[in-house]
PDB file of N, CA and C in Angstrom:
ATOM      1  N   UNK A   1     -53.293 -58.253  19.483  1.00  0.00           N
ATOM      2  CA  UNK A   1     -53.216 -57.004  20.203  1.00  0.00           C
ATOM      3  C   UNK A   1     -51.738 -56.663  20.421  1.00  0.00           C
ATOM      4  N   UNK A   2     -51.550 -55.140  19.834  1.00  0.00           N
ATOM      5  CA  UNK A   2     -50.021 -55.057  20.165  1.00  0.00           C
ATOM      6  C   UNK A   2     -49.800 -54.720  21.722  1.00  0.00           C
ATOM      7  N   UNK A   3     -48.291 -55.139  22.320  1.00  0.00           N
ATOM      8  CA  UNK A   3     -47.781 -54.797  23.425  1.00  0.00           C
ATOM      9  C   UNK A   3     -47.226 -53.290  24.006  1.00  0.00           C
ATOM     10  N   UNK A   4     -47.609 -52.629  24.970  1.00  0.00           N
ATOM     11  CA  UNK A   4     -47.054 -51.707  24.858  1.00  0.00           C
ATOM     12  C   UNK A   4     -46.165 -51.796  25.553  1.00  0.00           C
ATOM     13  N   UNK A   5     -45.140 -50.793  25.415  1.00  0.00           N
ATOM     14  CA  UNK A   5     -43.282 -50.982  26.395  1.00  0.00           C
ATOM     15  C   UNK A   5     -43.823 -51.170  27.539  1.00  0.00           C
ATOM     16  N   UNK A   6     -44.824 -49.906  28.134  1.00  0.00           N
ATOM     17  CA  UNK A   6     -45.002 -49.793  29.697  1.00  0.00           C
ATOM     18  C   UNK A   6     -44.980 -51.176  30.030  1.00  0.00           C
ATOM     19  N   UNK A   7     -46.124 -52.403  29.325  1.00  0.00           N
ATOM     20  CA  UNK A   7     -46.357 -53.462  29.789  1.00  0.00           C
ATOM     21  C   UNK A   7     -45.251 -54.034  30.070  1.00  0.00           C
ATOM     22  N   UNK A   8     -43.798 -54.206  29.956  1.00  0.00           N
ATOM     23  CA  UNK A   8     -42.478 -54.892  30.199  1.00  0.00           C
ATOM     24  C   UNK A   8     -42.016 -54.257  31.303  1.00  0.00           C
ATOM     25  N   UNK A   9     -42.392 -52.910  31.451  1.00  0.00           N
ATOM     26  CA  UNK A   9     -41.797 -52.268  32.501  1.00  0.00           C
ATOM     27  C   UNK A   9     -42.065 -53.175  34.437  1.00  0.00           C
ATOM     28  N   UNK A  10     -41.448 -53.139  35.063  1.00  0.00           N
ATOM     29  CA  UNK A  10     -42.094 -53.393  36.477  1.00  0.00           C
ATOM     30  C   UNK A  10     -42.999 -52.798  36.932  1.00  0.00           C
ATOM     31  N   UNK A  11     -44.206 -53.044  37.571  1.00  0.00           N
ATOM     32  CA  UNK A  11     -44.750 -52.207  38.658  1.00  0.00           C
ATOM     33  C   UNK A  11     -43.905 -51.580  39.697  1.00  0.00           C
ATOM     34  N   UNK A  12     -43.442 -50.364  39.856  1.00  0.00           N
ATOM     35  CA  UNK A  12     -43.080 -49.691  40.887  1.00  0.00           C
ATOM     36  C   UNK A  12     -44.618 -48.300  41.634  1.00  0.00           C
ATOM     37  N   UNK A  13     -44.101 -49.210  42.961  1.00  0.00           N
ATOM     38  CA  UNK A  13     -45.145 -48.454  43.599  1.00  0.00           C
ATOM     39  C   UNK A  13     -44.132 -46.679  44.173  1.00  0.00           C
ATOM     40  N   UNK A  14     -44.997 -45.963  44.334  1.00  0.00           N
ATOM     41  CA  UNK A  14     -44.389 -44.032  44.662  1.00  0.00           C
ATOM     42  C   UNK A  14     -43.667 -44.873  46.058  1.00  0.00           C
ATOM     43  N   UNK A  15     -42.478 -43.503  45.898  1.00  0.00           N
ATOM     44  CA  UNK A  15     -41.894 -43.932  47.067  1.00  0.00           C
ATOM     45  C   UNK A  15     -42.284 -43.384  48.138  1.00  0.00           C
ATOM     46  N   UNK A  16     -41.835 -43.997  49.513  1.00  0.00           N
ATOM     47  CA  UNK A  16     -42.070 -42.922  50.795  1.00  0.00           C
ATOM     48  C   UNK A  16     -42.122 -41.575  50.959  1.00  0.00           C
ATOM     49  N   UNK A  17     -42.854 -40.453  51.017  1.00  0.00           N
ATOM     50  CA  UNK A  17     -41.842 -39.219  51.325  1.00  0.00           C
ATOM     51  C   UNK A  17     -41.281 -38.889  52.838  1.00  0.00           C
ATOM     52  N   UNK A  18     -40.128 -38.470  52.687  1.00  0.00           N
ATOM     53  CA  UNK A  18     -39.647 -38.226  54.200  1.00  0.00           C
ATOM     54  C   UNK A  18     -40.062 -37.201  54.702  1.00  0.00           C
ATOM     55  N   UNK A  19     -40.560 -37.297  56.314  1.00  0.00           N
ATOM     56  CA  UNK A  19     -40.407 -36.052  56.820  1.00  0.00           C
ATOM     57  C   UNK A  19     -39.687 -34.949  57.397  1.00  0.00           C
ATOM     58  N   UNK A  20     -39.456 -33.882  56.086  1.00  0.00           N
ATOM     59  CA  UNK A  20     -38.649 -33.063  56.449  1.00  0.00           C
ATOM     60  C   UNK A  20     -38.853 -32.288  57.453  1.00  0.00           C
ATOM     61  N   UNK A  21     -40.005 -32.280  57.895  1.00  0.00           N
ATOM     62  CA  UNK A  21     -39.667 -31.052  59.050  1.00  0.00           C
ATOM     63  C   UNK A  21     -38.787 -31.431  61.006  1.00  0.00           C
ATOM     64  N   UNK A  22     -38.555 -33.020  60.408  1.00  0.00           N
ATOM     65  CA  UNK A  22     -37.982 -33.777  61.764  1.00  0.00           C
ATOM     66  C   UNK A  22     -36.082 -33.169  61.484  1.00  0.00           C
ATOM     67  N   UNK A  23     -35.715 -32.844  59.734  1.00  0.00           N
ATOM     68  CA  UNK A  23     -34.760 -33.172  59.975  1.00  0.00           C
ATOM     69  C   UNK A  23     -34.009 -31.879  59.648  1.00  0.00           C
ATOM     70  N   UNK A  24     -32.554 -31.945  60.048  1.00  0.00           N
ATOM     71  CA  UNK A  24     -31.741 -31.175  60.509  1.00  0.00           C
ATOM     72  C   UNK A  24     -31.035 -30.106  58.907  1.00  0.00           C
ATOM     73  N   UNK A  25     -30.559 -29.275  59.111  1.00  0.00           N
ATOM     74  CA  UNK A  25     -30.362 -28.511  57.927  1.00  0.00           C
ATOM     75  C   UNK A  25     -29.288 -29.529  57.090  1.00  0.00           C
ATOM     76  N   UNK A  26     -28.021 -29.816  57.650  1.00  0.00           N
ATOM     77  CA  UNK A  26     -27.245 -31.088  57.066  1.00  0.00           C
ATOM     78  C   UNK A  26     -28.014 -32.035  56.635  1.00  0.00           C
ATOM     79  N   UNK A  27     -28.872 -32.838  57.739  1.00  0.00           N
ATOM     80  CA  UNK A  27     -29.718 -34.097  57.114  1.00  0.00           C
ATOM     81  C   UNK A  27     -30.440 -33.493  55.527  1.00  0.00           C
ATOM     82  N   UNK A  28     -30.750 -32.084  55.904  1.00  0.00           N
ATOM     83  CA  UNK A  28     -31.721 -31.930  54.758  1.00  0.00           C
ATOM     84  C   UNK A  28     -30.460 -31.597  53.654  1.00  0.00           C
ATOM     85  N   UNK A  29     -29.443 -31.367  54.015  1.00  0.00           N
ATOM     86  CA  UNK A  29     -28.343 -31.605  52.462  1.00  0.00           C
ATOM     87  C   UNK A  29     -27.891 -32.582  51.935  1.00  0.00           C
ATOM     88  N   UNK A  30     -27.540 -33.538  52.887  1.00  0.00           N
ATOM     89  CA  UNK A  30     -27.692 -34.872  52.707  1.00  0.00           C
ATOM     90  C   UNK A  30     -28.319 -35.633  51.209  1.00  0.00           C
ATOM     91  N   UNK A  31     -29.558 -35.181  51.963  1.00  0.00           N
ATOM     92  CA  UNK A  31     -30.853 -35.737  51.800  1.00  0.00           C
ATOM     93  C   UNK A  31     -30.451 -35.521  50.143  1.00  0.00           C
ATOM     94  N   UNK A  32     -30.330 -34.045  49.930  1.00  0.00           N
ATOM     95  CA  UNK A  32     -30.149 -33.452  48.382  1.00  0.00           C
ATOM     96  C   UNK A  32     -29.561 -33.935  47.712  1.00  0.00           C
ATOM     97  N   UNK A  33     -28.071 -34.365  48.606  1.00  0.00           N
ATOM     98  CA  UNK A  33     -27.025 -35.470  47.821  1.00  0.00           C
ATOM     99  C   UNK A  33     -27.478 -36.458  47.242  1.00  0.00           C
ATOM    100  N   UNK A  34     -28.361 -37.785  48.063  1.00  0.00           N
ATOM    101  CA  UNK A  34     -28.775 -39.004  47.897  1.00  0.00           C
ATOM    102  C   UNK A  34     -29.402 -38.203  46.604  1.00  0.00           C
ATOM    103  N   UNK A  35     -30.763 -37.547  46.640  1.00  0.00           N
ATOM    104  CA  UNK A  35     -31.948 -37.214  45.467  1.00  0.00           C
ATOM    105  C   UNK A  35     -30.729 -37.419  43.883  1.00  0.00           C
ATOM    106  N   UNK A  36     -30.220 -35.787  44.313  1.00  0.00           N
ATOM    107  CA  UNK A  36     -29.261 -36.044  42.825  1.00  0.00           C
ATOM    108  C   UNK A  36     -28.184 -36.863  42.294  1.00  0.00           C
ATOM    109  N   UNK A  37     -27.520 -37.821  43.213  1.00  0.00           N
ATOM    110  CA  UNK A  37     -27.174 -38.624  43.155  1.00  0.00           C
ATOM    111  C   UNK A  37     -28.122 -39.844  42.123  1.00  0.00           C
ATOM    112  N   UNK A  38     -29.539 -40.076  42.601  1.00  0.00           N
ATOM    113  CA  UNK A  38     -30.201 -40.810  42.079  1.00  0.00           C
ATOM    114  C   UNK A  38     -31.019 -40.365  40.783  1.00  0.00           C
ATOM    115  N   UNK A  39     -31.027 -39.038  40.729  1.00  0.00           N
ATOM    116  CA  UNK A  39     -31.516 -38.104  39.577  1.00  0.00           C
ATOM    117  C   UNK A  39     -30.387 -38.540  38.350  1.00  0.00           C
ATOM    118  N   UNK A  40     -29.127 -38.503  39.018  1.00  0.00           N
ATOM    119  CA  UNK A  40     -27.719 -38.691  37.811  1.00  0.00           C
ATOM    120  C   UNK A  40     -28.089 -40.030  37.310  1.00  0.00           C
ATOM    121  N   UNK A  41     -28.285 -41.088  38.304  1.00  0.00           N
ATOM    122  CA  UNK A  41     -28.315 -42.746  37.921  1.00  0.00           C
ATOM    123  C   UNK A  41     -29.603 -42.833  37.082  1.00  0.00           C
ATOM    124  N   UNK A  42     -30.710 -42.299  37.130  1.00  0.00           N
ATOM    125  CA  UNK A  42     -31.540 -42.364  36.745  1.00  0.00           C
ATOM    126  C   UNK A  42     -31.474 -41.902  35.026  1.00  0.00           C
ATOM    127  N   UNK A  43     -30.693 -40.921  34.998  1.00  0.00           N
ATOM    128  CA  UNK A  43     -30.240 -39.913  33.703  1.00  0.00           C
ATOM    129  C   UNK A  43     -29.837 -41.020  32.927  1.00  0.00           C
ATOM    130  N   UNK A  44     -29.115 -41.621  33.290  1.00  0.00           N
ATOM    131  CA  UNK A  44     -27.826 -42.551  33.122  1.00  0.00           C
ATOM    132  C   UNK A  44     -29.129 -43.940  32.144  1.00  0.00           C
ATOM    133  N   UNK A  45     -29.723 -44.289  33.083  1.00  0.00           N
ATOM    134  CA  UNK A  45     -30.326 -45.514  32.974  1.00  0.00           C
ATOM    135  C   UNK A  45     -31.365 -44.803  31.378  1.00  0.00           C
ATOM    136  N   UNK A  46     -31.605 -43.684  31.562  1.00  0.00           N
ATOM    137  CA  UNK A  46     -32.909 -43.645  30.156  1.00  0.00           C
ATOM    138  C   UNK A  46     -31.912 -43.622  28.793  1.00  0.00           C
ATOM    139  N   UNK A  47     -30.265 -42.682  28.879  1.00  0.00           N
ATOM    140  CA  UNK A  47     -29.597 -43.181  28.133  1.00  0.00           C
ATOM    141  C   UNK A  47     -29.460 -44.006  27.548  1.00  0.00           C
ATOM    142  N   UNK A  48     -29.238 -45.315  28.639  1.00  0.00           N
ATOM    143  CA  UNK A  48     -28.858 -46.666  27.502  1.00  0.00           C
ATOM    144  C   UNK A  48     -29.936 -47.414  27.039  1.00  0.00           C
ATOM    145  N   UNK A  49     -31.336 -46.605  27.713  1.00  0.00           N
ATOM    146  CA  UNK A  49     -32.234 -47.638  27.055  1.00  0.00           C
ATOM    147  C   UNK A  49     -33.143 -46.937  25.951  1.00  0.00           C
ATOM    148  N   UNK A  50     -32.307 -45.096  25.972  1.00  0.00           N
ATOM    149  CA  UNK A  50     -32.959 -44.501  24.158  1.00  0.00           C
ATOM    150  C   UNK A  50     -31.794 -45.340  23.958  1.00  0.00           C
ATOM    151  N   UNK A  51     -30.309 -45.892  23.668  1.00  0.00           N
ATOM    152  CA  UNK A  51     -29.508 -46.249  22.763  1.00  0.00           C
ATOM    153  C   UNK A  51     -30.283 -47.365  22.472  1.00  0.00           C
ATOM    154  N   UNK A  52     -29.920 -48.245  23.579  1.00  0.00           N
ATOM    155  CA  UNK A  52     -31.020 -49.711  23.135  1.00  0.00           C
ATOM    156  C   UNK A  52     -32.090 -49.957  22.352  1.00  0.00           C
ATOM    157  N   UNK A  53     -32.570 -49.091  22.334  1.00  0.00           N
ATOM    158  CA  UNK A  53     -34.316 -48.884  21.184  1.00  0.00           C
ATOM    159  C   UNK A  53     -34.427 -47.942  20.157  1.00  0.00           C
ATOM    160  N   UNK A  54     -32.586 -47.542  19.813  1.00  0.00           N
ATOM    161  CA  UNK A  54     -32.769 -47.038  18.938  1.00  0.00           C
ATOM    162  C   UNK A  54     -31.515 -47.698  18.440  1.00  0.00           C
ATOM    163  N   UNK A  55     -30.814 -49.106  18.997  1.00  0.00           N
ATOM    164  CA  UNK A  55     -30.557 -49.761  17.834  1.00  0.00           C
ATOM    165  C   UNK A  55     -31.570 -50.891  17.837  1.00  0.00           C
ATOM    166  N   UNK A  56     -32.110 -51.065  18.227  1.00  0.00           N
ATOM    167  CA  UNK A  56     -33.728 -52.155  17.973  1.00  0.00           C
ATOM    168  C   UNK A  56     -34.362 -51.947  16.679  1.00  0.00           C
ATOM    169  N   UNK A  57     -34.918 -50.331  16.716  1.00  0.00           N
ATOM    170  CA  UNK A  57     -35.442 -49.818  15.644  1.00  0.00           C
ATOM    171  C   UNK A  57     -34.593 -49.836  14.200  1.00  0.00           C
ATOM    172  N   UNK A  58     -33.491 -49.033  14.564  1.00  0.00           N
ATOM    173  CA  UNK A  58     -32.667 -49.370  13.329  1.00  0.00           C
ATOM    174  C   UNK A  58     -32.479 -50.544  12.392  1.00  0.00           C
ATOM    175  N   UNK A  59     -32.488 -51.698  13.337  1.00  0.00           N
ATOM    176  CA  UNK A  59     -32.506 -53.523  12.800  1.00  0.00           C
ATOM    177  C   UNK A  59     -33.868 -53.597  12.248  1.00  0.00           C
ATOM    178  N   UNK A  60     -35.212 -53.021  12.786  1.00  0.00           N
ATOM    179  CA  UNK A  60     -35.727 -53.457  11.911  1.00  0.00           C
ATOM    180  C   UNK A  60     -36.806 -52.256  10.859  1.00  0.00           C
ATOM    181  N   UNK A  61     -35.950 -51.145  10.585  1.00  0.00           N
ATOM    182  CA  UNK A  61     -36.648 -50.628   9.857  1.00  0.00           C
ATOM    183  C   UNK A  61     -36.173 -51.452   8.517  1.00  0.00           C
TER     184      UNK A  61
END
């Protein structure tokens, strides 16, 4: 039976959502910072792992 990628992947469980309606117009810019901040790292991370699997593939076509 072949493996699929997902199967290597971790289980990550959804994250918390916060409640915005406690927080303040700053908190809620904040807030925007952290998101795209982690939106960029995230960008970042699928990058090196299309490079990674697409020199994988290359080795063994």
């Amino acid at each position: 039976m072949a493996m699929d990628e997902e199967d290597l992947e971790p289980l990550q469980r959804k994250a918390k959502l916060r409640d915005l309606t406690v927080m303040s117009i700053e908190g809620l810019e904040d807030y925007i910072g952290l998101l795209s901040n982690e939106i960029e790292r995230t960008k970042v991370a699928i990058k090196a792992k299309e490079s990674a699997r697409q020199g994988a593939e290359s080795v063994f076509k």
